[in-house]
Protein backbone atom coordinates (compact mmCIF):
# COMPACT_ATOMS: atom_id res chain seq x y z
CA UNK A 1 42.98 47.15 14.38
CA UNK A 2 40.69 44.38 14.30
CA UNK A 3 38.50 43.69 17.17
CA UNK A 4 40.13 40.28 18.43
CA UNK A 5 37.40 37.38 19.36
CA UNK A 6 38.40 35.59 22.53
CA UNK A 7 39.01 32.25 22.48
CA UNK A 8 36.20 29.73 21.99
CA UNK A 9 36.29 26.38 20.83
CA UNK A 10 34.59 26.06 17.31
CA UNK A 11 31.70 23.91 17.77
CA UNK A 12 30.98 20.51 16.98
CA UNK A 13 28.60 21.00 15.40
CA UNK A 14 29.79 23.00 12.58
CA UNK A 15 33.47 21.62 12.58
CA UNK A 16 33.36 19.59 9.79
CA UNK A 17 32.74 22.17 7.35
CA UNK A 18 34.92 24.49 8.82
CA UNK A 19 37.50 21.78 8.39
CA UNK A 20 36.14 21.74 4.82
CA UNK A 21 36.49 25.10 3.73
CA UNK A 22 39.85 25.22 5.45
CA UNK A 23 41.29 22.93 2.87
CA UNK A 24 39.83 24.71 0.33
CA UNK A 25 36.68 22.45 -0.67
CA UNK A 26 33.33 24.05 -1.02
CA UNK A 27 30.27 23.45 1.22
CA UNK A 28 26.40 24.57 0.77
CA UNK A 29 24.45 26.69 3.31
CA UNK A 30 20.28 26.55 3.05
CA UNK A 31 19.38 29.70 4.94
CA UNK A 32 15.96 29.23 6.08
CA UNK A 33 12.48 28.30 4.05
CA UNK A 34 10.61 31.71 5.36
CA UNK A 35 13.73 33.72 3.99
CA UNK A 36 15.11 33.36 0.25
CA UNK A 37 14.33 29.55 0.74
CA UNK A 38 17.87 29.20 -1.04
CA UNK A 39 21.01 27.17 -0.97
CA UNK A 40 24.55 28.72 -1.83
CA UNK A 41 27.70 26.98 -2.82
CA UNK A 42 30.28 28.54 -0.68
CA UNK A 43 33.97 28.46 -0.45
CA UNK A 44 37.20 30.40 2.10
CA UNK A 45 38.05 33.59 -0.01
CA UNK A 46 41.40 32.84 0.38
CA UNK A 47 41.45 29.33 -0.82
CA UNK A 48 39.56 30.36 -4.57
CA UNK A 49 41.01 28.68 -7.37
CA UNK A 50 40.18 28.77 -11.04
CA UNK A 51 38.59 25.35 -10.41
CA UNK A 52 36.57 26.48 -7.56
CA UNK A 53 35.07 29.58 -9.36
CA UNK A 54 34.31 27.19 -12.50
CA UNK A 55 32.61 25.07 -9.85
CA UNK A 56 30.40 27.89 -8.61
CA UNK A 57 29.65 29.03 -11.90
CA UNK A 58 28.46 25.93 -13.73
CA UNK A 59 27.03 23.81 -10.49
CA UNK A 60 25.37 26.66 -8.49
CA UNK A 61 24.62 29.43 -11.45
CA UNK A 62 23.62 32.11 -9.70
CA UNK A 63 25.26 35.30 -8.82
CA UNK A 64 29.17 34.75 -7.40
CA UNK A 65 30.01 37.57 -5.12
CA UNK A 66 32.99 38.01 -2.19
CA UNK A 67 31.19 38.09 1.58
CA UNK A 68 33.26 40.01 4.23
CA UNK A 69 32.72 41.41 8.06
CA UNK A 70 31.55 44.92 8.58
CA UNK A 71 34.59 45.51 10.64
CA UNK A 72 36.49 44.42 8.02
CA UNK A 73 34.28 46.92 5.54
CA UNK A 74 34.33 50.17 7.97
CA UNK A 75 38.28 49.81 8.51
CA UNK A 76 38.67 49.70 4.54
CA UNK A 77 36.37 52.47 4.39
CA UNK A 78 34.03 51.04 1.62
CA UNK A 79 30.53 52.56 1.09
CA UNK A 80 27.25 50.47 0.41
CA UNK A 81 25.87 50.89 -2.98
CA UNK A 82 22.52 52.16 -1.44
CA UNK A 83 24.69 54.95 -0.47
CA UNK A 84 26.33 55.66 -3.67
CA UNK A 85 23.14 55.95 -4.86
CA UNK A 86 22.10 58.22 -2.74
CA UNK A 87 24.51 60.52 -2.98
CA UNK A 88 23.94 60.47 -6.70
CA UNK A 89 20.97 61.55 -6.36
CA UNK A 90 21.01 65.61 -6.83
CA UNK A 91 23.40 65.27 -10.06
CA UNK A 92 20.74 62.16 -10.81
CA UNK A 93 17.38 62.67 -9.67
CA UNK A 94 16.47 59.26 -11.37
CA UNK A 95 18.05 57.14 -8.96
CA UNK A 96 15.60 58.65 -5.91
CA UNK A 97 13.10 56.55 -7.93
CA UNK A 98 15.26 54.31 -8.38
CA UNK A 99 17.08 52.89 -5.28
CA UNK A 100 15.10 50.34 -3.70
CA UNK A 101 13.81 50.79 -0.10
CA UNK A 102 12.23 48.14 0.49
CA UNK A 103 13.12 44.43 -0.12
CA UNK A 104 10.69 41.40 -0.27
CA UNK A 105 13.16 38.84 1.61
CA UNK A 106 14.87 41.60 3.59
CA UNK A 107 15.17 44.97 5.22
CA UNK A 108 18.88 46.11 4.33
CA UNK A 109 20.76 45.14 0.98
CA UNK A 110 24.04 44.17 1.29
CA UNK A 111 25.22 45.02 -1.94
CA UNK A 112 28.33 46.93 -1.68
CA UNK A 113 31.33 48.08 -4.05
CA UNK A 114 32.09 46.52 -7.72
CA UNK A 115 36.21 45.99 -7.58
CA UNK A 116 38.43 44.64 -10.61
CA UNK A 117 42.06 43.49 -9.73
CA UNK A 118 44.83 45.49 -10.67
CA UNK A 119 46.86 42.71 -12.27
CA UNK A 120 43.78 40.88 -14.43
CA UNK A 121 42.44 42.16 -17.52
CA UNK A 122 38.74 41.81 -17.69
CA UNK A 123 38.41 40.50 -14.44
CA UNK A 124 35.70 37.97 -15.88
CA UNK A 125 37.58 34.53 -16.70
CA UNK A 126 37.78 32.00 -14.03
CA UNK A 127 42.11 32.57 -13.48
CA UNK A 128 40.83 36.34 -13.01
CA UNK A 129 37.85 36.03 -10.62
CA UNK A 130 39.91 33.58 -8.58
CA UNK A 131 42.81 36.20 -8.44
CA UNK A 132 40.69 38.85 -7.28
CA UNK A 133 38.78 36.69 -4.66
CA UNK A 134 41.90 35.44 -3.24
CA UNK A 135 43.40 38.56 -2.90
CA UNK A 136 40.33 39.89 -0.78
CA UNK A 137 40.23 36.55 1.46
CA UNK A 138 44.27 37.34 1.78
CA UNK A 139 43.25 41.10 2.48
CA UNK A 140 40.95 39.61 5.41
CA UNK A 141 43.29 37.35 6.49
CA UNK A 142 45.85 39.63 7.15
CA UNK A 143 44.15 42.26 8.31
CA UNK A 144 44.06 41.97 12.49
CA UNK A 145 48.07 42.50 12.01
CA UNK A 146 47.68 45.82 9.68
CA UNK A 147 46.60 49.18 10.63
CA UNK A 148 44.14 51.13 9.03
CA UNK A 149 46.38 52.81 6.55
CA UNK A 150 48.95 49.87 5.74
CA UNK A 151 45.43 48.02 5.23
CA UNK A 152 43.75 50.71 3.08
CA UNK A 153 47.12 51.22 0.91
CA UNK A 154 47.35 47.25 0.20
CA UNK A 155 43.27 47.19 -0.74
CA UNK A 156 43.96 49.94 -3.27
CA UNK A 157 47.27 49.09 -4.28
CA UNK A 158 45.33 45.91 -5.53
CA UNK A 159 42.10 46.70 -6.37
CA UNK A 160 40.53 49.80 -8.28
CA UNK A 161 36.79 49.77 -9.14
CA UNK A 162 34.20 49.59 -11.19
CA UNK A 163 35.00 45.88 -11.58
CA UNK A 164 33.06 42.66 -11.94
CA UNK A 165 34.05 41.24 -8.55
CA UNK A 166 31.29 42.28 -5.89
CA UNK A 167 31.30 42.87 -2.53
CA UNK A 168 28.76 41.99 -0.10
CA UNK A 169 28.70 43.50 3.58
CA UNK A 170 27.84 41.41 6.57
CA UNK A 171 25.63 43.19 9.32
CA UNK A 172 27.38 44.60 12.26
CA UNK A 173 25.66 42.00 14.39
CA UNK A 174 25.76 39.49 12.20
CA UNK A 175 23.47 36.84 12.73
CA UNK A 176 21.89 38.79 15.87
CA UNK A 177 20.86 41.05 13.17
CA UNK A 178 20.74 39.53 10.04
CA UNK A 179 20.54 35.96 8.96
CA UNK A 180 21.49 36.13 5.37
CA UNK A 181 23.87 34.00 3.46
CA UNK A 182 26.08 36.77 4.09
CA UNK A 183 26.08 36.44 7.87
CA UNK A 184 25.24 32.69 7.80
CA UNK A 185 28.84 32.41 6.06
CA UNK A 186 30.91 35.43 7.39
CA UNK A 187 29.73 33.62 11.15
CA UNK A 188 31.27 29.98 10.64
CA UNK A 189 34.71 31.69 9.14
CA UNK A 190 34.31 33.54 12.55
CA UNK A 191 33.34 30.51 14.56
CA UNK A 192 35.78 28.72 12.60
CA UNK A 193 38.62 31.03 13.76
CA UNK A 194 38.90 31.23 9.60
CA UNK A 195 39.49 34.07 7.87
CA UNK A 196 36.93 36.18 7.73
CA UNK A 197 35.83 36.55 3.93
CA UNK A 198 33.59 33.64 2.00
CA UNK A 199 32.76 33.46 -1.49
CA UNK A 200 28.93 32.37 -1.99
CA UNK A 201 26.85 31.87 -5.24
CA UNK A 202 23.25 30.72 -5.10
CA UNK A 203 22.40 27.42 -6.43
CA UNK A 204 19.76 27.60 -8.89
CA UNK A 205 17.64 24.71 -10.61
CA UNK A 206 16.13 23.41 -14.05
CA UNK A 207 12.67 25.15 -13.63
CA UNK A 208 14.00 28.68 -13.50
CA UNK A 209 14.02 29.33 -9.85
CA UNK A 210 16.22 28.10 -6.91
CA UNK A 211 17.84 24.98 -6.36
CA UNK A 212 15.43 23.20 -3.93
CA UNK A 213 16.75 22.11 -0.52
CA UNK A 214 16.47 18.76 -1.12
CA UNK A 215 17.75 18.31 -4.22
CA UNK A 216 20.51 20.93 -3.06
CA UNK A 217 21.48 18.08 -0.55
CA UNK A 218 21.32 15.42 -2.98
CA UNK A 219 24.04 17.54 -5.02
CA UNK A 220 26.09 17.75 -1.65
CA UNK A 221 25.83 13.65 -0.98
CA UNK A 222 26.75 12.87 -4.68
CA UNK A 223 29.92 15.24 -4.35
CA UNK A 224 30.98 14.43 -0.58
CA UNK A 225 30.48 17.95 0.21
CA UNK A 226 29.19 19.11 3.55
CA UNK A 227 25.79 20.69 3.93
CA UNK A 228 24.56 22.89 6.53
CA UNK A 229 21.23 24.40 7.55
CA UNK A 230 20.78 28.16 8.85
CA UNK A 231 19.37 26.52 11.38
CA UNK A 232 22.26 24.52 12.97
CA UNK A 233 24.53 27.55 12.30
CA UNK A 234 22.25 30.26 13.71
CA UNK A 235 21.49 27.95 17.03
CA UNK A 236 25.70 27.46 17.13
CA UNK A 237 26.28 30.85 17.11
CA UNK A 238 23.50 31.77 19.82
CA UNK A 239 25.38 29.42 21.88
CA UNK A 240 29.04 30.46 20.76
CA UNK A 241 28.24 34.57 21.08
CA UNK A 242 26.95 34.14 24.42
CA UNK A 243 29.75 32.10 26.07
């Protein structure tokens, strides 16, 4: 079973958003300017809607992909795609050159499985990518009342891979050991006492690169969505973890 949080007030600090994604609008997280220097347009898994992906997609750009907790992964018992690569790698020696082991911004990848639901057809449309993102945030909703094997059976009963929906993996520790948009998000839903699944996707700009911050926030103002820095999130949960 899932490993049940005791019972801490969410913090003011981060309570508007959490009230926010709880309703189902999106918000945007800046992680940090000495990391990817990046802002994502996030939203709850469970709340996705055709008109949220097509949000993501044509205001942010980048690369939309489903966030959940480690606990969450090892109870599922889904692999990182570092490791699939790996063991690949005596049938196809090419992938020991090429699986990356180092990256610029970071030390782990948390790249994890491609999944396609069951009931969509290419799984690329907006109506499908919503289906299939709201099934996982459903998945993680649901899961501190499954066990292990009523939780499994539903994931596959749902899901079969390759797909075009991809999974990312929050550290363990979250933001005590990573401070990714992964863990930056997965945290909040935690803080939040959300469910535990958010679906990010970078915001990128005109030039070819990132979204800058400040622009990022002038995006946020125009729409009335909120906007929060690593910063205040990382400092909540310091406080939060520790209580």
């Amino acid at each position: 079973m899932m490993k049940v949080e005791p019972h801490r007030p969410v913090p003011a600090e981060l309570a508007p958003a959490v009230r926010a994604l709880e309703s189902g609008e999106p918000i945007l997280i800046f992680d940090a300017p000495d990391r990817e220097g990046e802002t994502d347009l996030i939203i709850l898994s469970e709340r996705a809607t055709p008109e949220l992906i097509r949000l993501l997609r044509k205001d942010a750009g980048g690369w939309i992909c489903t966030a959940i907790s480690d606990e969450l992964r090892v109870r599922l018992g889904l692999p990182y795609y570092a490791d699939l690569l790996q063991a690949g790698e005596p049938e196809y020696p090419i992938l020991r050159d090429l699986r990356r082991e180092q990256l610029r911004y970071d030390t782990r990848s948390p790249f994890g499985l491609h999944v396609h639901h069951r009931t969509t057809y290419t799984g690329i449309p907006d109506n499908d990518r919503a289906t299939g993102v709201r099934a996982l945030g459903e998945i993680a909703r649901d899961a501190a009342r499954l066990s292990d094997a009523d939780l499994r059976r539903r994931f596959v009963g749902e899901f079969s891979s390759p797909g075009h929906l991809p999974i990312i993996y929050a550290a363990p520790k979250l933001l005590s050991e990573r401070k990714g948009h992964t863990e930056l998000s997965v945290s909040l839903t935690r803080m939040g006492r959300l469910s535990e699944s958010a679906t990010v996707c970078e915001m990128l700009g005109d030039s070819g690169g990132a979204r800058g911050p400040d622009a990022a926030r002038q995006y946020a103002e125009t729409h009335g969505f909120e906007f929060l820095d690593g910063t205040t999130i990382l400092g909540a949960w310091r406080a939060w973890s520790s209580a």
